[in-house]
Protein backbone atom coordinates (compact mmCIF):
# COMPACT_ATOMS: atom_id res chain seq x y z
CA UNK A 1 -1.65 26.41 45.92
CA UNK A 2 0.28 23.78 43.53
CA UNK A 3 -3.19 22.10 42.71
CA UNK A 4 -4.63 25.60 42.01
CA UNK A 5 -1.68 26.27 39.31
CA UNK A 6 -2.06 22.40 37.79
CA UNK A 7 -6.03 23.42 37.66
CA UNK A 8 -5.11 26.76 36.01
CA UNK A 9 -3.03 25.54 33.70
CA UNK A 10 -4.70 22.68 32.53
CA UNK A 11 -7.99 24.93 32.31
CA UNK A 12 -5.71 27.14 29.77
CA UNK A 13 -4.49 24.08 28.03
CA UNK A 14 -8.02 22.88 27.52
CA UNK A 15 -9.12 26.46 26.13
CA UNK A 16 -6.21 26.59 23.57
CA UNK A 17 -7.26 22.98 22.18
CA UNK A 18 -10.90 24.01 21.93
CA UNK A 19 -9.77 27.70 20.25
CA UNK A 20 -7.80 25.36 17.99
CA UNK A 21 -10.52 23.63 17.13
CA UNK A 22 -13.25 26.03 16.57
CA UNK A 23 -10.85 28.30 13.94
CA UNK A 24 -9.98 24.87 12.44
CA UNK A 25 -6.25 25.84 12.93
CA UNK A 26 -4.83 23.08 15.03
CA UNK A 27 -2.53 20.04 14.43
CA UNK A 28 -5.15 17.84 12.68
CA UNK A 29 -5.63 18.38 9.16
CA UNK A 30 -8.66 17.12 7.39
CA UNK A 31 -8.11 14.20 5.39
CA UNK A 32 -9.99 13.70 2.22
CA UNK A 33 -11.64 10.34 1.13
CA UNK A 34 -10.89 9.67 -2.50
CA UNK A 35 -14.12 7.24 -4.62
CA UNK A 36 -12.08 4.74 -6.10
CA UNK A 37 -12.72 4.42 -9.62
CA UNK A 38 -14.00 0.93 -10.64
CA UNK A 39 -13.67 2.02 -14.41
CA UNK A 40 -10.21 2.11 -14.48
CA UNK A 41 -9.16 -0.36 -12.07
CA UNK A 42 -11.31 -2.90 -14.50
CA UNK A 43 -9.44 -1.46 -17.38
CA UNK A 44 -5.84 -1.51 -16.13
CA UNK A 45 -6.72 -5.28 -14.67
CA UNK A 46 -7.40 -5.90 -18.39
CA UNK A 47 -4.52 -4.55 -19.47
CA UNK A 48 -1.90 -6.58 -16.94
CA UNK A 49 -3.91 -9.70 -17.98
CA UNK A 50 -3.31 -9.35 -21.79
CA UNK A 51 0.69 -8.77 -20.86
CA UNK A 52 0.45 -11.70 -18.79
CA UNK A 53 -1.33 -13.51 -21.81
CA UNK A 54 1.45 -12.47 -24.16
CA UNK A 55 4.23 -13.71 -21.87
CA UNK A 56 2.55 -17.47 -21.39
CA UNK A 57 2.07 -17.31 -25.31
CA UNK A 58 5.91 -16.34 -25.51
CA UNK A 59 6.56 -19.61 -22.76
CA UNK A 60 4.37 -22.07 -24.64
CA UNK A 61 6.19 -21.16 -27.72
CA UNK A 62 9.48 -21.80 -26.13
CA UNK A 63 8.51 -25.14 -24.27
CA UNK A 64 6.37 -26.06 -27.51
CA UNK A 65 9.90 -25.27 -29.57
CA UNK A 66 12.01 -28.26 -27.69
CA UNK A 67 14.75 -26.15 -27.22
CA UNK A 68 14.44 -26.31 -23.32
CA UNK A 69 16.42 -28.79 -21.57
CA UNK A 70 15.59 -29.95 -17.61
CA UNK A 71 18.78 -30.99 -15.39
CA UNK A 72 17.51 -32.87 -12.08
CA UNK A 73 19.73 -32.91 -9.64
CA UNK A 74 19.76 -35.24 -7.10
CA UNK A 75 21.23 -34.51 -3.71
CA UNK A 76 24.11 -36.41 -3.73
CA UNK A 77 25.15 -34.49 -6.89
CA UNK A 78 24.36 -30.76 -4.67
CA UNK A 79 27.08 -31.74 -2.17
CA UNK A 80 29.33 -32.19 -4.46
């Protein structure tokens, strides 16, 4: 009798999911694939690479300048 009601119910269970499925109604949504565009990921690379080529033009001025002074510090001088 138990089995019978676990069979039943199980059976139901089963129809709902397929029901579900067949009116598109159920849990799952669709997901939607999205082309990427090569265009503009080709055109915004260009664009980080000139910032990046004005900020090593900005370092290479300031190195090229001699106003930058190194410190090395040994490690005798860190525990200090």
């Amino acid at each position: 009798m138990r089995a019978t009601r676990m069979l039943t119910l199980l059976l139901v269970l089963q129809g709902v999911i397929l029901l579900g499925q067949w009116t598109g109604n159920g849990p799952i949504t669709a997901l939607h694939a999205q082309v990427p565009d090569a265009g503009a990921q080709r055109n915004q690379m260009l664009e980080e690479l000139k910032t990046l080529n004005s900020k090593m033009d900005k370092l290479i001025d300031l190195l090229e300048s001699g106003k930058v002074q190194v410190r090395v510090i040994t490690p005798d001088e860190k525990a200090k």
